[in-house]
PDB file of N, CA and C in Angstrom:
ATOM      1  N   UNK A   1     126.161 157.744  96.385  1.00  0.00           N
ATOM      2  CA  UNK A   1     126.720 156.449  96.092  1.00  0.00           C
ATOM      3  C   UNK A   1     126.365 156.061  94.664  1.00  0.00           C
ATOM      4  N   UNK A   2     127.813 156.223  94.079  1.00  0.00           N
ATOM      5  CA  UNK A   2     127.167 155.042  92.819  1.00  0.00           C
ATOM      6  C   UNK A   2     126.751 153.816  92.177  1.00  0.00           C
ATOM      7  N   UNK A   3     126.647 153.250  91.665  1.00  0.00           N
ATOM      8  CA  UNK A   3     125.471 152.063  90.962  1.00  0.00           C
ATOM      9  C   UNK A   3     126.557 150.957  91.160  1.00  0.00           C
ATOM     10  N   UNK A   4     128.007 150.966  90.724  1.00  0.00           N
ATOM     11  CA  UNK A   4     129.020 149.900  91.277  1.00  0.00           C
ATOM     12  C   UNK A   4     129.432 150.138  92.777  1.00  0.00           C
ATOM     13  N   UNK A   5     129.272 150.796  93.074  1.00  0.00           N
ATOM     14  CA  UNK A   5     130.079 150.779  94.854  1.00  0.00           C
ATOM     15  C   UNK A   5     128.457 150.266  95.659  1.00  0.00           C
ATOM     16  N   UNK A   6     127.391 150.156  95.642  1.00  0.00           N
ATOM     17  CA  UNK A   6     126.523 149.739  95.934  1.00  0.00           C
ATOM     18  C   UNK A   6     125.558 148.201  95.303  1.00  0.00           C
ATOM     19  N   UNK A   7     126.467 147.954  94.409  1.00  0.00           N
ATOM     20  CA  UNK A   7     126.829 146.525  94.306  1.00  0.00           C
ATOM     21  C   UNK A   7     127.701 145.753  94.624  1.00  0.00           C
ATOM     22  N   UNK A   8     128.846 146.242  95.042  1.00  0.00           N
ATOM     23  CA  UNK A   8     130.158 145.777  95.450  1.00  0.00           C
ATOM     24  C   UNK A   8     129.786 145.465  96.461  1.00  0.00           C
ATOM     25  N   UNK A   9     129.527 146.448  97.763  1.00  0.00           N
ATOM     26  CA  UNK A   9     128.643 146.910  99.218  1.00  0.00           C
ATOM     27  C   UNK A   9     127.400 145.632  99.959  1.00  0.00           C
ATOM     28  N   UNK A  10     126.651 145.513  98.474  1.00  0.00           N
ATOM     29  CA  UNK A  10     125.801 144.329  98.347  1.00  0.00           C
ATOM     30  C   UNK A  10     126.254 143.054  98.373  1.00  0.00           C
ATOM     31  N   UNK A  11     127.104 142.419  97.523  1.00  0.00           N
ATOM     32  CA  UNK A  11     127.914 141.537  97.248  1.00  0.00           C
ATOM     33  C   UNK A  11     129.056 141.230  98.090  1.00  0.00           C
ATOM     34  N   UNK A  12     129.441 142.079  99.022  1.00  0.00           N
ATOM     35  CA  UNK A  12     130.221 141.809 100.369  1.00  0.00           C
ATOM     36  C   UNK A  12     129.425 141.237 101.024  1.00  0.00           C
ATOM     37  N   UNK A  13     127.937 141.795 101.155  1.00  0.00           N
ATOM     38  CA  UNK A  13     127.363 141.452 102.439  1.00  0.00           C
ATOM     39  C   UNK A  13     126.373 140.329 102.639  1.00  0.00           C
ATOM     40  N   UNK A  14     126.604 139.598 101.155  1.00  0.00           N
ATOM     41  CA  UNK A  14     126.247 138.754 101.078  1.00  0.00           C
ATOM     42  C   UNK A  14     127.356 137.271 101.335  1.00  0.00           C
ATOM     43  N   UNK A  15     128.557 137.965 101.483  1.00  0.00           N
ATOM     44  CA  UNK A  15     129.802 137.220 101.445  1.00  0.00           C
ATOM     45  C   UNK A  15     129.717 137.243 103.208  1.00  0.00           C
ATOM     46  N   UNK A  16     129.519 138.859 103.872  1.00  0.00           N
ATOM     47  CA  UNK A  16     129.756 138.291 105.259  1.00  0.00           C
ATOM     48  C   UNK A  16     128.777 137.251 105.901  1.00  0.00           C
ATOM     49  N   UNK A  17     127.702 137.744 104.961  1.00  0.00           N
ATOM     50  CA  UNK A  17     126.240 136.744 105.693  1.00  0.00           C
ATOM     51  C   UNK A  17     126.824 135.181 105.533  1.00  0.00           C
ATOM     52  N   UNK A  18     127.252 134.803 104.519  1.00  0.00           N
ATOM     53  CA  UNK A  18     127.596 133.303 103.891  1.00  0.00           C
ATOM     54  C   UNK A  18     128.588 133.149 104.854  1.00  0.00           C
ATOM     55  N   UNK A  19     129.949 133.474 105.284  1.00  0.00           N
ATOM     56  CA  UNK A  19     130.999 133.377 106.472  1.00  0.00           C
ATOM     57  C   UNK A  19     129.862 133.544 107.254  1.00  0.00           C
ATOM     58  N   UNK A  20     128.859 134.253 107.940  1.00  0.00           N
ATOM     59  CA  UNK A  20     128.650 134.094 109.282  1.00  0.00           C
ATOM     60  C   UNK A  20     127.934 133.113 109.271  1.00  0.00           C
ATOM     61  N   UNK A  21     126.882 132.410 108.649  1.00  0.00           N
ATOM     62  CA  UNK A  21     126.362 131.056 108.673  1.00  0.00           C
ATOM     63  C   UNK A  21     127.429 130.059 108.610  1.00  0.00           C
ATOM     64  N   UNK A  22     128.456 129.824 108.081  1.00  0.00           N
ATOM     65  CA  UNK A  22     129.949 128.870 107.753  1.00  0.00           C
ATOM     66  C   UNK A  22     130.264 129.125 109.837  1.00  0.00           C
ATOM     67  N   UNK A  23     130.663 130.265 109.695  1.00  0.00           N
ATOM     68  CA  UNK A  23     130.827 129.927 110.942  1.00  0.00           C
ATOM     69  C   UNK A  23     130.058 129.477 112.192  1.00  0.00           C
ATOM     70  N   UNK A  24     128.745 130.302 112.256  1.00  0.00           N
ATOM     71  CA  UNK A  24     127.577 129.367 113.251  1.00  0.00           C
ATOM     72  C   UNK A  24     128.105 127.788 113.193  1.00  0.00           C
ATOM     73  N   UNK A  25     127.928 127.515 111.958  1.00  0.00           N
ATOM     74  CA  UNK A  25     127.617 125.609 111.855  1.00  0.00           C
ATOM     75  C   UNK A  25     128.723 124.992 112.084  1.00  0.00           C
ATOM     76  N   UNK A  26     130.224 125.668 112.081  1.00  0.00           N
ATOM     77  CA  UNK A  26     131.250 125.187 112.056  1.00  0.00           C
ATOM     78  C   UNK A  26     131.392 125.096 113.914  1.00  0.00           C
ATOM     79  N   UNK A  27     130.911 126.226 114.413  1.00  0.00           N
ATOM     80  CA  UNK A  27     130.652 126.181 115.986  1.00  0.00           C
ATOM     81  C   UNK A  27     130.012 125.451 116.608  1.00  0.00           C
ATOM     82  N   UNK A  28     128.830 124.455 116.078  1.00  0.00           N
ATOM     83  CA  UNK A  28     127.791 123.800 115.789  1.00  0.00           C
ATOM     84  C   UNK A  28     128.412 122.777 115.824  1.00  0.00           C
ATOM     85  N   UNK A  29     129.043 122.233 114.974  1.00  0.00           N
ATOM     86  CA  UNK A  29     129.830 121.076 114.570  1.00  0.00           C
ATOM     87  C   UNK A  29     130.606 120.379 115.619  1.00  0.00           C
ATOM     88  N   UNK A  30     131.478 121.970 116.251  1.00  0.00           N
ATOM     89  CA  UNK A  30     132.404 121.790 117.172  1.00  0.00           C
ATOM     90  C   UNK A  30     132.048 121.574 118.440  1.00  0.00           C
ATOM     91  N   UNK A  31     130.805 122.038 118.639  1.00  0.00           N
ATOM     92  CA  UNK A  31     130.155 121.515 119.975  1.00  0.00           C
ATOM     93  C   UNK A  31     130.199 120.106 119.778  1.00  0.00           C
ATOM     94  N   UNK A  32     129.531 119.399 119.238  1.00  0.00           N
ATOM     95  CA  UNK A  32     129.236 117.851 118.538  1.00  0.00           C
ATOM     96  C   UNK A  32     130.549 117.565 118.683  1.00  0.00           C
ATOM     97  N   UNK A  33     131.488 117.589 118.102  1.00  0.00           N
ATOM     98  CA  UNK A  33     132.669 116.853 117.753  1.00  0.00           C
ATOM     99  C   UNK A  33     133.590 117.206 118.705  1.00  0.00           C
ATOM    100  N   UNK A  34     133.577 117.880 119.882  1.00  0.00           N
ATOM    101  CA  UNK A  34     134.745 117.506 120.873  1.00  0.00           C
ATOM    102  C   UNK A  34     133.762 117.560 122.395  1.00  0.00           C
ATOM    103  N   UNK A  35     132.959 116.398 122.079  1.00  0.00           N
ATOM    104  CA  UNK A  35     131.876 115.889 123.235  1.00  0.00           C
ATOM    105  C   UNK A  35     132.850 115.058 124.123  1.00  0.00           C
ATOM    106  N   UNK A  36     133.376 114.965 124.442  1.00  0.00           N
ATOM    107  CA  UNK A  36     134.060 114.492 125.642  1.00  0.00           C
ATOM    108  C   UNK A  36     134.692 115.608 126.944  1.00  0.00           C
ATOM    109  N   UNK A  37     134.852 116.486 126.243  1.00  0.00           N
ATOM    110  CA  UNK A  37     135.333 117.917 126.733  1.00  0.00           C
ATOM    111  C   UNK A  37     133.727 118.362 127.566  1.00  0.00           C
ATOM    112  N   UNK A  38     134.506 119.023 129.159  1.00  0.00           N
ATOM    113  CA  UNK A  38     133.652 119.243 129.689  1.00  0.00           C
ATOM    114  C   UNK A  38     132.312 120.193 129.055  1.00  0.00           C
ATOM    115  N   UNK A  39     131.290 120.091 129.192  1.00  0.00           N
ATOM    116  CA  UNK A  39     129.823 121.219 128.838  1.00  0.00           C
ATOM    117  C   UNK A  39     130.086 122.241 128.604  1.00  0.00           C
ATOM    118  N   UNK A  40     130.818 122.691 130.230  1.00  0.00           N
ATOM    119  CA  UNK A  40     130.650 124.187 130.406  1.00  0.00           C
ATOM    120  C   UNK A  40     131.745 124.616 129.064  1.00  0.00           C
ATOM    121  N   UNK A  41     133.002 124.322 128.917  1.00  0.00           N
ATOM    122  CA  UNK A  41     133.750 124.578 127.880  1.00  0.00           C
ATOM    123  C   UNK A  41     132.982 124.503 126.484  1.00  0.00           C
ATOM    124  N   UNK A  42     132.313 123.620 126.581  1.00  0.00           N
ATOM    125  CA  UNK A  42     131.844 123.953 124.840  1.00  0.00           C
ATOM    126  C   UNK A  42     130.425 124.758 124.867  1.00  0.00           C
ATOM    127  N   UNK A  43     130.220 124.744 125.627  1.00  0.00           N
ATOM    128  CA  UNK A  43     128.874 125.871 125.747  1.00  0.00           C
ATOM    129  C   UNK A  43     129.403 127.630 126.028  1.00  0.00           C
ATOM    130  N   UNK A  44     130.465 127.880 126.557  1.00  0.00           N
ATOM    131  CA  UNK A  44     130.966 129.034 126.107  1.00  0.00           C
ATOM    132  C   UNK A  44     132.016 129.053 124.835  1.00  0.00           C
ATOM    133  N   UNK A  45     132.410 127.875 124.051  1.00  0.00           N
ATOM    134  CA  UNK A  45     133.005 127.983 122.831  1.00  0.00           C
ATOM    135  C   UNK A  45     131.800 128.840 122.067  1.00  0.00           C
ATOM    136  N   UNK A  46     131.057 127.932 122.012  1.00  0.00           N
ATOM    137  CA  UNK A  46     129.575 127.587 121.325  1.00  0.00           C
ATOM    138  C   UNK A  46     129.044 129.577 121.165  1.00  0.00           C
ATOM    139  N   UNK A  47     128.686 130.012 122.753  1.00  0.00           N
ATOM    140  CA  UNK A  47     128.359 131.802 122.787  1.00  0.00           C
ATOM    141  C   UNK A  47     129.189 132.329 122.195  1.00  0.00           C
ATOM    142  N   UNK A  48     130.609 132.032 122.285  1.00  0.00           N
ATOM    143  CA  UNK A  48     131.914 132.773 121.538  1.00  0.00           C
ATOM    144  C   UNK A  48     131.804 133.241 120.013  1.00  0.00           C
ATOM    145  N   UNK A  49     131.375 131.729 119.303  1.00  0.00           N
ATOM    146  CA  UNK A  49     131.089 131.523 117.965  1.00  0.00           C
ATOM    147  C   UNK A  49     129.851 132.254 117.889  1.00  0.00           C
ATOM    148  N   UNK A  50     128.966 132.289 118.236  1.00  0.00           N
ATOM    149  CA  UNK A  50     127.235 132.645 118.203  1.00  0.00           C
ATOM    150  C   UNK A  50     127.898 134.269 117.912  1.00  0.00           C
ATOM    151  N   UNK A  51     128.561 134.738 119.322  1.00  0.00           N
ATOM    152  CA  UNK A  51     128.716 136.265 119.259  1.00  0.00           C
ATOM    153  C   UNK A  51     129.527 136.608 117.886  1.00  0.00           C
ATOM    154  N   UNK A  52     130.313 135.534 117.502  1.00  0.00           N
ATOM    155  CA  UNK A  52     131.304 136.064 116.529  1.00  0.00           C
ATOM    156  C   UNK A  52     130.514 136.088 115.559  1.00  0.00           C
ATOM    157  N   UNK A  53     129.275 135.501 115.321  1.00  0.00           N
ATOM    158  CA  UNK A  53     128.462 135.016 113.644  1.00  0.00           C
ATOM    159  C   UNK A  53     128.012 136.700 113.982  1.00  0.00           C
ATOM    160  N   UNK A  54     127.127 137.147 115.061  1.00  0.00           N
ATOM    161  CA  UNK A  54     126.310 137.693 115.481  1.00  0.00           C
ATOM    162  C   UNK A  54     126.887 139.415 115.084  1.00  0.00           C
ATOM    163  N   UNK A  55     128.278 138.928 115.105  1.00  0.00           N
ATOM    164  CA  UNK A  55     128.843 140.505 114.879  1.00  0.00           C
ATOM    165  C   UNK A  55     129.528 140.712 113.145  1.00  0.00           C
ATOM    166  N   UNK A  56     129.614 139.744 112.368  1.00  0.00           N
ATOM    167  CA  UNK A  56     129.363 139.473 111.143  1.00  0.00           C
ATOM    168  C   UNK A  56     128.395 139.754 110.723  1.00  0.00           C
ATOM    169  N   UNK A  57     127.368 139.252 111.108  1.00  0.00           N
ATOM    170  CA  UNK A  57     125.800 140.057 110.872  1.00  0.00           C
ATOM    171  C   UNK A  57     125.688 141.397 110.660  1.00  0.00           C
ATOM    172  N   UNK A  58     125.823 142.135 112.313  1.00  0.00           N
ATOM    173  CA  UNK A  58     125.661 143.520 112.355  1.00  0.00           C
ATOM    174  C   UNK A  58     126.638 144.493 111.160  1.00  0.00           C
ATOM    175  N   UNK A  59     127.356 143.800 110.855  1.00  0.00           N
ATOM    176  CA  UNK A  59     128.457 144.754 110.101  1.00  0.00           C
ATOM    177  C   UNK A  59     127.690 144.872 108.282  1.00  0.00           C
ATOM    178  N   UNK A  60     126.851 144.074 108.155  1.00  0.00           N
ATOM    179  CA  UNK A  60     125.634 144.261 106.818  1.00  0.00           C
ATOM    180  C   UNK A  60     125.049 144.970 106.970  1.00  0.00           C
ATOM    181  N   UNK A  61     124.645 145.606 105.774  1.00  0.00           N
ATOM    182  CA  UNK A  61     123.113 146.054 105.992  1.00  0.00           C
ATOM    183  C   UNK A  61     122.313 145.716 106.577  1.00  0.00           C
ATOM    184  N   UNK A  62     122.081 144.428 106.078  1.00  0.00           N
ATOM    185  CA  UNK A  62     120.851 144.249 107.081  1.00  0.00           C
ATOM    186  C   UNK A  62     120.791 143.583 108.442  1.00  0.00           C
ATOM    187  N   UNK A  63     122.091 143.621 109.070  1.00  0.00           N
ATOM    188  CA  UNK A  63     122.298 143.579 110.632  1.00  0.00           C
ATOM    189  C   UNK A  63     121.794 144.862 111.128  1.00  0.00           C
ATOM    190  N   UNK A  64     122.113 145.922 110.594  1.00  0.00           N
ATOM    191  CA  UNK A  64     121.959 147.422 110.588  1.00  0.00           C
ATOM    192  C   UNK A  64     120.490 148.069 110.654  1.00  0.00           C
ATOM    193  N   UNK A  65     120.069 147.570 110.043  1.00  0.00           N
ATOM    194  CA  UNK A  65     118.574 147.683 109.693  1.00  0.00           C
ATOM    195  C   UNK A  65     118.151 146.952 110.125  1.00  0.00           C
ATOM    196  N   UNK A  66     118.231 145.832 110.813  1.00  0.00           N
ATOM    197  CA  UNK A  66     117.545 145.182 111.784  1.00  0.00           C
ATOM    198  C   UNK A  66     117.818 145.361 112.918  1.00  0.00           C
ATOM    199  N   UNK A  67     119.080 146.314 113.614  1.00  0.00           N
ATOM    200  CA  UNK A  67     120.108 146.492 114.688  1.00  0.00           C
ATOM    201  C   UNK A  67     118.630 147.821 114.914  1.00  0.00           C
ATOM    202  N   UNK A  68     118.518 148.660 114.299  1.00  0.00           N
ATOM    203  CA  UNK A  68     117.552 150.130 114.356  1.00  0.00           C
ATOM    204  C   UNK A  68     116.248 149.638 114.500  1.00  0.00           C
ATOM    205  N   UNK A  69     115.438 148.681 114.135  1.00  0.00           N
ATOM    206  CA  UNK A  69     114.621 147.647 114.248  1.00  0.00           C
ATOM    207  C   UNK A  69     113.965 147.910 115.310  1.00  0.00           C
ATOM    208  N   UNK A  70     114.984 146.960 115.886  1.00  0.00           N
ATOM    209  CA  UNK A  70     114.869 146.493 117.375  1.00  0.00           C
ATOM    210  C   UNK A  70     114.998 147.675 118.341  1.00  0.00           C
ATOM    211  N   UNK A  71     116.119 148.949 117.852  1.00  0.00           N
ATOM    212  CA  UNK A  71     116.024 149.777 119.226  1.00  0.00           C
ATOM    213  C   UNK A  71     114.939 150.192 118.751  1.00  0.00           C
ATOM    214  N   UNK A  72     113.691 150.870 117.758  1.00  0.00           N
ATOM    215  CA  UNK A  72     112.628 151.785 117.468  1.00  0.00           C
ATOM    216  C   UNK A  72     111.586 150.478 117.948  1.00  0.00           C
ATOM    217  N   UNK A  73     112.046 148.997 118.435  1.00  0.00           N
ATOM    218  CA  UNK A  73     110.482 148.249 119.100  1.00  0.00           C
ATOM    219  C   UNK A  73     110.903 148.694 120.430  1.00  0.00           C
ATOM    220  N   UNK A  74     111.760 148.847 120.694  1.00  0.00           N
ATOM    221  CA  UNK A  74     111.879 148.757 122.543  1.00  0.00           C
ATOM    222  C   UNK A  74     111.710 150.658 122.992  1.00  0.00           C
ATOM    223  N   UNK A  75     111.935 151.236 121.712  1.00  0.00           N
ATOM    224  CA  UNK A  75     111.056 152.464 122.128  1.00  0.00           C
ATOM    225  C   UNK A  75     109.551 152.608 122.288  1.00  0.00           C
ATOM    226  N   UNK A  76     108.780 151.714 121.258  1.00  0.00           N
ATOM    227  CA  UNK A  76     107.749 151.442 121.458  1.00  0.00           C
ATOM    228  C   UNK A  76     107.159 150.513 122.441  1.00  0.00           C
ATOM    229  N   UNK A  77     107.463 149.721 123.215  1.00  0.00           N
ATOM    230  CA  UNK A  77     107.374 149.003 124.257  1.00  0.00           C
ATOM    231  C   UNK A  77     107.330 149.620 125.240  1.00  0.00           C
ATOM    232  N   UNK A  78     107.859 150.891 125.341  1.00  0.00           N
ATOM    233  CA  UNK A  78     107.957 151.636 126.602  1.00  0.00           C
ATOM    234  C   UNK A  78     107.130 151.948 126.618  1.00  0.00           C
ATOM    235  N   UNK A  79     106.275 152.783 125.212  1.00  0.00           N
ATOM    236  CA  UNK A  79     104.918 153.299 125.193  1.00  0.00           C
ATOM    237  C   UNK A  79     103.637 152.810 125.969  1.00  0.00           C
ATOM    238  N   UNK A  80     103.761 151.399 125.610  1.00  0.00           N
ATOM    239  CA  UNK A  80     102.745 150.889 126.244  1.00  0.00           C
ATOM    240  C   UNK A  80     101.963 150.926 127.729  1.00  0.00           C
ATOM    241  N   UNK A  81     100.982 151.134 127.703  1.00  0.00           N
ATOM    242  CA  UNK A  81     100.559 151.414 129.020  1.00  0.00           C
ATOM    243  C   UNK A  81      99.583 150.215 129.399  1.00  0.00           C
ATOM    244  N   UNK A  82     100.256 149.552 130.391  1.00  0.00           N
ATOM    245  CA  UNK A  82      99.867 148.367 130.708  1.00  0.00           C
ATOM    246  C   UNK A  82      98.682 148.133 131.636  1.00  0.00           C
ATOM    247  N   UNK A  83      97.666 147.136 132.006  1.00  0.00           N
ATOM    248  CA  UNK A  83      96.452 147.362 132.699  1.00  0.00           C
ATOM    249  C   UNK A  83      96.562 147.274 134.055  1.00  0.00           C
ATOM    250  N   UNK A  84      96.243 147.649 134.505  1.00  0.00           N
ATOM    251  CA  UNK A  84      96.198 146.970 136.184  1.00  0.00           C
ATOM    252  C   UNK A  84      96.122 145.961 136.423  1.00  0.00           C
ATOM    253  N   UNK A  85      96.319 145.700 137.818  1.00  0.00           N
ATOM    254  CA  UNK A  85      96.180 144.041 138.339  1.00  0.00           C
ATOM    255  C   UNK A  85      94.185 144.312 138.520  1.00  0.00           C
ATOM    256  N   UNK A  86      93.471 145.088 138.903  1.00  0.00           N
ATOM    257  CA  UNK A  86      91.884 145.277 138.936  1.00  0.00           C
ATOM    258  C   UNK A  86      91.917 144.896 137.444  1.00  0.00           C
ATOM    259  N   UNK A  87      91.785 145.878 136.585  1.00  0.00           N
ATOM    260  CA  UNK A  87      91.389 145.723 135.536  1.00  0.00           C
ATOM    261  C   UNK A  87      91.981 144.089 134.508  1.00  0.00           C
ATOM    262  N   UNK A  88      92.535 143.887 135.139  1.00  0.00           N
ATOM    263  CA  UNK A  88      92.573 142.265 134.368  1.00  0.00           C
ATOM    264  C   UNK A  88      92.641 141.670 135.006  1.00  0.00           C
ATOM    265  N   UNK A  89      91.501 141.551 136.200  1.00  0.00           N
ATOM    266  CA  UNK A  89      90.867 140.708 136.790  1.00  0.00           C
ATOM    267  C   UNK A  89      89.601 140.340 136.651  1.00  0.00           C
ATOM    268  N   UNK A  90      88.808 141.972 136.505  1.00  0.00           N
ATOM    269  CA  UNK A  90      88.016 142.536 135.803  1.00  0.00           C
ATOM    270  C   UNK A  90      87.838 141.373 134.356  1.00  0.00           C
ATOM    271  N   UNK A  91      88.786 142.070 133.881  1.00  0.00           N
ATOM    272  CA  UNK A  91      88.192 141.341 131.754  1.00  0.00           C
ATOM    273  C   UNK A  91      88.606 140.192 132.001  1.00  0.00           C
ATOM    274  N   UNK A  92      89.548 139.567 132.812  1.00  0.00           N
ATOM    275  CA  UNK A  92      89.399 138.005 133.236  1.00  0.00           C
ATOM    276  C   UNK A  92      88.216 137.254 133.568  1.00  0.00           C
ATOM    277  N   UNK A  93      87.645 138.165 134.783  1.00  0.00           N
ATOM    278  CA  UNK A  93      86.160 137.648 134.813  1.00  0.00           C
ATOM    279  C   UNK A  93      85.126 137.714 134.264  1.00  0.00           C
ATOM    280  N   UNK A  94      85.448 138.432 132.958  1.00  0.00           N
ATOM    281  CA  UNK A  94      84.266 138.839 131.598  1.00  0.00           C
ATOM    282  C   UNK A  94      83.799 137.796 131.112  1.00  0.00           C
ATOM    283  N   UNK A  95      85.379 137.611 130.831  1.00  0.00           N
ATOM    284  CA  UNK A  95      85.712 135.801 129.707  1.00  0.00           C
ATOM    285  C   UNK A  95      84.976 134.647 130.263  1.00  0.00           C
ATOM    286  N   UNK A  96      85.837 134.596 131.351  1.00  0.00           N
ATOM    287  CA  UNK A  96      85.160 133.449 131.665  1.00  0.00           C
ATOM    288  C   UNK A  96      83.558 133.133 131.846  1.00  0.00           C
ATOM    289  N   UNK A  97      83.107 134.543 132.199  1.00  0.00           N
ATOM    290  CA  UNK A  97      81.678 134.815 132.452  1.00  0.00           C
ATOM    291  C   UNK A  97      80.566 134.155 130.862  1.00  0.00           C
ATOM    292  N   UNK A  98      81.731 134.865 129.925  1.00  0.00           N
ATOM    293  CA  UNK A  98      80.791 134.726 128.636  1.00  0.00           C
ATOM    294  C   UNK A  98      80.967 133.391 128.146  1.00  0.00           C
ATOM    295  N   UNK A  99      82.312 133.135 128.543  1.00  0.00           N
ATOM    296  CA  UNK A  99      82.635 131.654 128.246  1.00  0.00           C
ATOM    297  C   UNK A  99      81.669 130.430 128.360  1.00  0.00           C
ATOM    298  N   UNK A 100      81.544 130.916 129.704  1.00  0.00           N
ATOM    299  CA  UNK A 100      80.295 129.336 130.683  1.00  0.00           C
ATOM    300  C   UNK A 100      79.250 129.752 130.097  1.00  0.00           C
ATOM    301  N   UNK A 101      78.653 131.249 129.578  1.00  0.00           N
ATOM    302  CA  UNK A 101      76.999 131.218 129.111  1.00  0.00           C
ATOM    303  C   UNK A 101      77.286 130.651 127.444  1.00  0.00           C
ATOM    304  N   UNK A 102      78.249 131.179 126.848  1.00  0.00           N
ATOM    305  CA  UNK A 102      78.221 130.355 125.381  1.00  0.00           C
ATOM    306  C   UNK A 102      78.360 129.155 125.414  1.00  0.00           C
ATOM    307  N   UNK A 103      78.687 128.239 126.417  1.00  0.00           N
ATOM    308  CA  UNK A 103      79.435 127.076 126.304  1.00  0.00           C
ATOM    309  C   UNK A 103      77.652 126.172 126.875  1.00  0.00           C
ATOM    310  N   UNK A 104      76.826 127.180 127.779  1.00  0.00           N
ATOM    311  CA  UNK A 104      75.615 126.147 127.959  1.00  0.00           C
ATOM    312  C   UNK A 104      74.945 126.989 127.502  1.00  0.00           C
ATOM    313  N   UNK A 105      74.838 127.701 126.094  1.00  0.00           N
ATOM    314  CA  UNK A 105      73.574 127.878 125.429  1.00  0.00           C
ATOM    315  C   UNK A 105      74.351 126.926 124.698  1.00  0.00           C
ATOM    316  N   UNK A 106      75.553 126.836 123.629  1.00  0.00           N
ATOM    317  CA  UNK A 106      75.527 125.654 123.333  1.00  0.00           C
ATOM    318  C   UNK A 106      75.026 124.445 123.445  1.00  0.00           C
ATOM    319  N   UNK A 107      74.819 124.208 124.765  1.00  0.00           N
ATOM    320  CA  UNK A 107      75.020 122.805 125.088  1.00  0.00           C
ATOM    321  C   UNK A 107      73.023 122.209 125.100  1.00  0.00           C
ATOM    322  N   UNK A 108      72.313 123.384 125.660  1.00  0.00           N
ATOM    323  CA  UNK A 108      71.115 123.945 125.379  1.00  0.00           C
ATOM    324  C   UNK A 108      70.826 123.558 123.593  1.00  0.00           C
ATOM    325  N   UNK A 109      71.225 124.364 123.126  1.00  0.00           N
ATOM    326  CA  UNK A 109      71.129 124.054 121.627  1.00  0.00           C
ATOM    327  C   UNK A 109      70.739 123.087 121.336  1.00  0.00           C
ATOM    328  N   UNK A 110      71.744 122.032 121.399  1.00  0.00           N
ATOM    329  CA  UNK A 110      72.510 120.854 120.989  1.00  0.00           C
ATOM    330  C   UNK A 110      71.277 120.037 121.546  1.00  0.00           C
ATOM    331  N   UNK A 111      71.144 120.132 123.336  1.00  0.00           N
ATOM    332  CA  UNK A 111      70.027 119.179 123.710  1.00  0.00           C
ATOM    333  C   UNK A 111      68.829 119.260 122.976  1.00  0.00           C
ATOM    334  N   UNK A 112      68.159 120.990 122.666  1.00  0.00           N
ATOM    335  CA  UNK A 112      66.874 121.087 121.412  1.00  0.00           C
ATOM    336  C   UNK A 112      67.624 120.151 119.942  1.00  0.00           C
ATOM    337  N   UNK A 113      68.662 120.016 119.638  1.00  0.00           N
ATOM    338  CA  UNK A 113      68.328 119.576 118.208  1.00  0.00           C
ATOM    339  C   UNK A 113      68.633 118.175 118.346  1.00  0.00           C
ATOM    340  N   UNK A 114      69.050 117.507 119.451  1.00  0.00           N
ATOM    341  CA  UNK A 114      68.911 116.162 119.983  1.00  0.00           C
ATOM    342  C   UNK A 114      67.274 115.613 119.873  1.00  0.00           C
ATOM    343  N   UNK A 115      66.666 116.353 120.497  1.00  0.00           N
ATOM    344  CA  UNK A 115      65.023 116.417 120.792  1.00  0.00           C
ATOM    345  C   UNK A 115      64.550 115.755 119.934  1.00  0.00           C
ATOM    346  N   UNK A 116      64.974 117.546 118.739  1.00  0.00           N
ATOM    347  CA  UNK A 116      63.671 117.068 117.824  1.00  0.00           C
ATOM    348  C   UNK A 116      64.148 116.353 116.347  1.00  0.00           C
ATOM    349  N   UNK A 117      65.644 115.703 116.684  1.00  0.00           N
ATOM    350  CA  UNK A 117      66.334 114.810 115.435  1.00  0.00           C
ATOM    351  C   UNK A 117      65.226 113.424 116.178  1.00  0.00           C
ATOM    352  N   UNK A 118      65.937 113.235 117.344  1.00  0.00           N
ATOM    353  CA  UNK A 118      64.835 111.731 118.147  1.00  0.00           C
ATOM    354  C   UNK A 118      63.693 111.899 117.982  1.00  0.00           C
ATOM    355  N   UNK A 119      62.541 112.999 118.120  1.00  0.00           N
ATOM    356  CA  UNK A 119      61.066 113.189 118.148  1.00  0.00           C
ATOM    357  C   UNK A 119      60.853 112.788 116.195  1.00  0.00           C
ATOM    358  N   UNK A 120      61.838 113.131 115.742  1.00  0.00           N
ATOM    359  CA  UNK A 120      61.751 113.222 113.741  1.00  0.00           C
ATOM    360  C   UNK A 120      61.905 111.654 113.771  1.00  0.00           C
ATOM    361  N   UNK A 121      63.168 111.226 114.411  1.00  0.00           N
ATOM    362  CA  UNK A 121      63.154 109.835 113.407  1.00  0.00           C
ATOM    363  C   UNK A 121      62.472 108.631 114.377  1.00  0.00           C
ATOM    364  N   UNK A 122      61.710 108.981 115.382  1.00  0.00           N
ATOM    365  CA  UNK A 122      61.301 108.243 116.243  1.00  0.00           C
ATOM    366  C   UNK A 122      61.903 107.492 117.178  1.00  0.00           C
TER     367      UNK A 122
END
């Protein structure tokens, strides 16, 4: 690719991005402005427009590159190997365990420097 056809390329897709925001808000608008008309009708106008911005998008670069994105997270999502219902019951009851002893040595603390602020200033 050369140096003008990859500015041209650029400069479209900055034109579809600008139409697909024009259109979101214009869908936007149109929800608002024909409020007398039943819900359900303007709430599938409304997805119609969304899908139409949505496929303006994908046709950019960077719909594209964000389209590959998303399938290489949901490959990685699969990866994940999730804990048991034991085992995060387990580190559930860690927390809370360490929780209540930090929370009354705190509180321990606090009563020693109560003490000896009252024992200091009489």
């Amino acid at each position: 690719m050369n140096a003008e056809t990859e500015q041209s390329s650029g400069q479209l897709d900055v034109v579809k991005l600008g139409l697909s925001i024009l259109v979101l808000v214009a869908g936007i608008a149109g929800f608002y402005f024909f409020g007398e008309y039943s819900l359900l009708l303007r709430v599938i106008a409304l997805l119609v427009v969304l899908s139409m911005s949505l496929a303006l998008v994908y046709t950019t670069n960077l719909g594209q590159s964000f389209w590959q994105f998303a399938q290489g997270s949901t490959v990685e999502l699969r990866k994940i190997v999730w804990p048991t219902k034991k085992e995060t019951m387990q580190t559930t009851l860690i927390v809370v365990v360490m929780v209540l002893f930090v929370g009354i040595l705190l509180w321990m603390f606090d009563g020693l420097l109560m003490w000896a602020i009252s024992y200091i200033t009489g």
